[in-house]
C-alpha atoms as a PDB file:
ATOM      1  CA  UNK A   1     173.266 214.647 214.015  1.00  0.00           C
ATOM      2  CA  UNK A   2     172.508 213.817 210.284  1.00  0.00           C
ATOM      3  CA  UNK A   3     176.437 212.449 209.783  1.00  0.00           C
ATOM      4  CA  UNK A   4     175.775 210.049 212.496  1.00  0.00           C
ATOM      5  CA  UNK A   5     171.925 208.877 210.900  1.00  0.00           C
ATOM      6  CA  UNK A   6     174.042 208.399 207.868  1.00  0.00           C
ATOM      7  CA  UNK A   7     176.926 206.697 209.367  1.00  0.00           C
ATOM      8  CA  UNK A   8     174.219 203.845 211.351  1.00  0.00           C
ATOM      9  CA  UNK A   9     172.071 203.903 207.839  1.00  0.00           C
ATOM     10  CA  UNK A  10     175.329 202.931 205.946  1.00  0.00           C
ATOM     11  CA  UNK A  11     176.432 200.296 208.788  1.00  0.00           C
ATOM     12  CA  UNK A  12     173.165 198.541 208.051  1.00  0.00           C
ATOM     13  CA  UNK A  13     173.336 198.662 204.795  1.00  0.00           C
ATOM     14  CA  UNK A  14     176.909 196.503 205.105  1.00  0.00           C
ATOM     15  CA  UNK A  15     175.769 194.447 207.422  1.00  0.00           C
ATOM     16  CA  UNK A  16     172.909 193.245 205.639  1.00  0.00           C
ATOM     17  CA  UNK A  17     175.120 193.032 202.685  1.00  0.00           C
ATOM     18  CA  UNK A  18     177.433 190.947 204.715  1.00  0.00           C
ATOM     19  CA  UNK A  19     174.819 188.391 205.831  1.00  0.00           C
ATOM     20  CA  UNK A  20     173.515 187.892 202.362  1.00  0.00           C
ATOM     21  CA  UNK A  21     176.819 187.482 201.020  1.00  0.00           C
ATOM     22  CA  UNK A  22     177.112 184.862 203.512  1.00  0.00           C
ATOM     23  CA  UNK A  23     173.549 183.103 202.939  1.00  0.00           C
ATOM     24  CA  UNK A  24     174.992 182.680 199.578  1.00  0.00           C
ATOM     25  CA  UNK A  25     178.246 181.650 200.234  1.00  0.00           C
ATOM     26  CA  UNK A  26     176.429 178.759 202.214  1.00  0.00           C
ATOM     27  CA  UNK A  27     173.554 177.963 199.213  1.00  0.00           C
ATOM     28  CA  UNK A  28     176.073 178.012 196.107  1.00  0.00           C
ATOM     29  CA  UNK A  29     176.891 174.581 195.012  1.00  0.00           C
ATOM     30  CA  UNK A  30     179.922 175.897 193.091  1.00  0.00           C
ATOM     31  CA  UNK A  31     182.768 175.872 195.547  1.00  0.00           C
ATOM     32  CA  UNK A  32     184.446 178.999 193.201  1.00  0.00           C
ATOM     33  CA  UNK A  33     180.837 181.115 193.686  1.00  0.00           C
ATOM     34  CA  UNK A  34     181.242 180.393 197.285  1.00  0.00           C
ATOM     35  CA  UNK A  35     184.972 181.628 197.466  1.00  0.00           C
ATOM     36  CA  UNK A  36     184.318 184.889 195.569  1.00  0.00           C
ATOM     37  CA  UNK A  37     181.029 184.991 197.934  1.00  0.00           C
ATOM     38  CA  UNK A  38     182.941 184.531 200.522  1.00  0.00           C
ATOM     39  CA  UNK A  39     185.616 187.507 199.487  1.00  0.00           C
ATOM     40  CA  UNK A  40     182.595 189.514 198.938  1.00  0.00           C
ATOM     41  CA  UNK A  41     181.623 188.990 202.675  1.00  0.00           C
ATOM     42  CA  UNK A  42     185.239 190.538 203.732  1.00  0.00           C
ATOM     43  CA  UNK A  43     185.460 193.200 201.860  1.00  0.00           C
ATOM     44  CA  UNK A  44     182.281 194.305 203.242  1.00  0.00           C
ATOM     45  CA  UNK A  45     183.579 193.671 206.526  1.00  0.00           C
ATOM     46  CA  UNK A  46     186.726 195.851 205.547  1.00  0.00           C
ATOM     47  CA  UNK A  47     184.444 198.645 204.646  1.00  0.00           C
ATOM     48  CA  UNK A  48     182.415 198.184 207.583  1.00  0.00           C
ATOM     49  CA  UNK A  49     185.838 198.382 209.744  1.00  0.00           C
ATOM     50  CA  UNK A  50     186.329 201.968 207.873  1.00  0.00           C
ATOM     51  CA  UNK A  51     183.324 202.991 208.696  1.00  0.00           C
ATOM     52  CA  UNK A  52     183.840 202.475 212.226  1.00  0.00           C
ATOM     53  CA  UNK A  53     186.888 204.522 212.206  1.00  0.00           C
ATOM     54  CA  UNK A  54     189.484 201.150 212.574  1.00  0.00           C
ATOM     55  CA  UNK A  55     192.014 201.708 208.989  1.00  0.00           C
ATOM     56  CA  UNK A  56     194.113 199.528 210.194  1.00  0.00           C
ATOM     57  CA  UNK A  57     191.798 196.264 210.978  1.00  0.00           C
ATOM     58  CA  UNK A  58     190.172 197.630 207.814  1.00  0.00           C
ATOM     59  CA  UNK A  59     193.388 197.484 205.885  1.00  0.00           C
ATOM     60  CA  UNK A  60     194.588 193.693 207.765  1.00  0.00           C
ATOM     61  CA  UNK A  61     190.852 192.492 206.786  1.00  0.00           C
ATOM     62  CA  UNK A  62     191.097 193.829 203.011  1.00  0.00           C
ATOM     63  CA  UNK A  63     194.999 192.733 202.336  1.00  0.00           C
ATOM     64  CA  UNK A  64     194.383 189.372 204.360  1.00  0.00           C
ATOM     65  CA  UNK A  65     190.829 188.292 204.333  1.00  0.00           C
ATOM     66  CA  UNK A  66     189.539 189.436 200.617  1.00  0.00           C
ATOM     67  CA  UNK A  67     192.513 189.433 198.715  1.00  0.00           C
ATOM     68  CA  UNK A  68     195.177 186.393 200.484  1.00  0.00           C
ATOM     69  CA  UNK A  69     192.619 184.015 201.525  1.00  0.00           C
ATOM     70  CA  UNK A  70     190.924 184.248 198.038  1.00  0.00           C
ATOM     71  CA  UNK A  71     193.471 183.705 195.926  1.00  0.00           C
ATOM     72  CA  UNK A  72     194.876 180.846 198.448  1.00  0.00           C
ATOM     73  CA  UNK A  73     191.060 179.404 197.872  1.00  0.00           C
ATOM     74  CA  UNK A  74     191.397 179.820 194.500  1.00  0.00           C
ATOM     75  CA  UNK A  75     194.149 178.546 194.121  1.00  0.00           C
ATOM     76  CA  UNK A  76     193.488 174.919 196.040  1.00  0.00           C
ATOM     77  CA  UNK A  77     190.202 175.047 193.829  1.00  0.00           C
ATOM     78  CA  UNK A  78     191.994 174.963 190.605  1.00  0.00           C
ATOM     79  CA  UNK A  79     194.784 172.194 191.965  1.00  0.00           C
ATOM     80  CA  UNK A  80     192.025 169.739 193.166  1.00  0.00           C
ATOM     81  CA  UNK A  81     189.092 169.911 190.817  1.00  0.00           C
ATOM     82  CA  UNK A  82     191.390 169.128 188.184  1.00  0.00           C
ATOM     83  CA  UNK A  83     192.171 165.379 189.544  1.00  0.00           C
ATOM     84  CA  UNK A  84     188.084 165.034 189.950  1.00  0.00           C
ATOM     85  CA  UNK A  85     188.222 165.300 186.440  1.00  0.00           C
ATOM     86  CA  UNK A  86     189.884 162.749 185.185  1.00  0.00           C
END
């Protein structure tokens, strides 16, 4: 009984975690802020997904949503602020 109180407590915890992540990922001006926001917002989603006894989704959403689509962000950041630049 008190595994599964802590198992709903820590599921709320995430998800609030994952909605504030979000709030900022929308508010943040800086579009790098909003990228690692938005990486922030996966990985809690990954943990989430472990949590819920899913590895594997939890594993796809770690590899692919935090750590791929972040540095692909990242990545298109750093090629097109440059030409704003100049």
């Amino acid at each position: 009984m008190t595994s599964a109180i802590v198992s709903n407590v820590a599921a709320l915890v995430l998800a609030v975690l994952m909605l504030a992540g979000a709030m900022c990922a929308c508010v943040f001006k800086n579009l790098l802020s909003a990228v690692i926001a938005t990486a922030f917002v996966s990985l809690m989603a990954a943990l989430l997904f472990y949590l819920l006894h899913a590895p594997d989704v939890a594993m796809a959403e770690a590899s692919i949503g935090a750590a791929l689509t972040t540095a692909i962000f990242v990545i298109a950041i750093k090629k097109t602020t440059g030409s704003e630049e100049k």
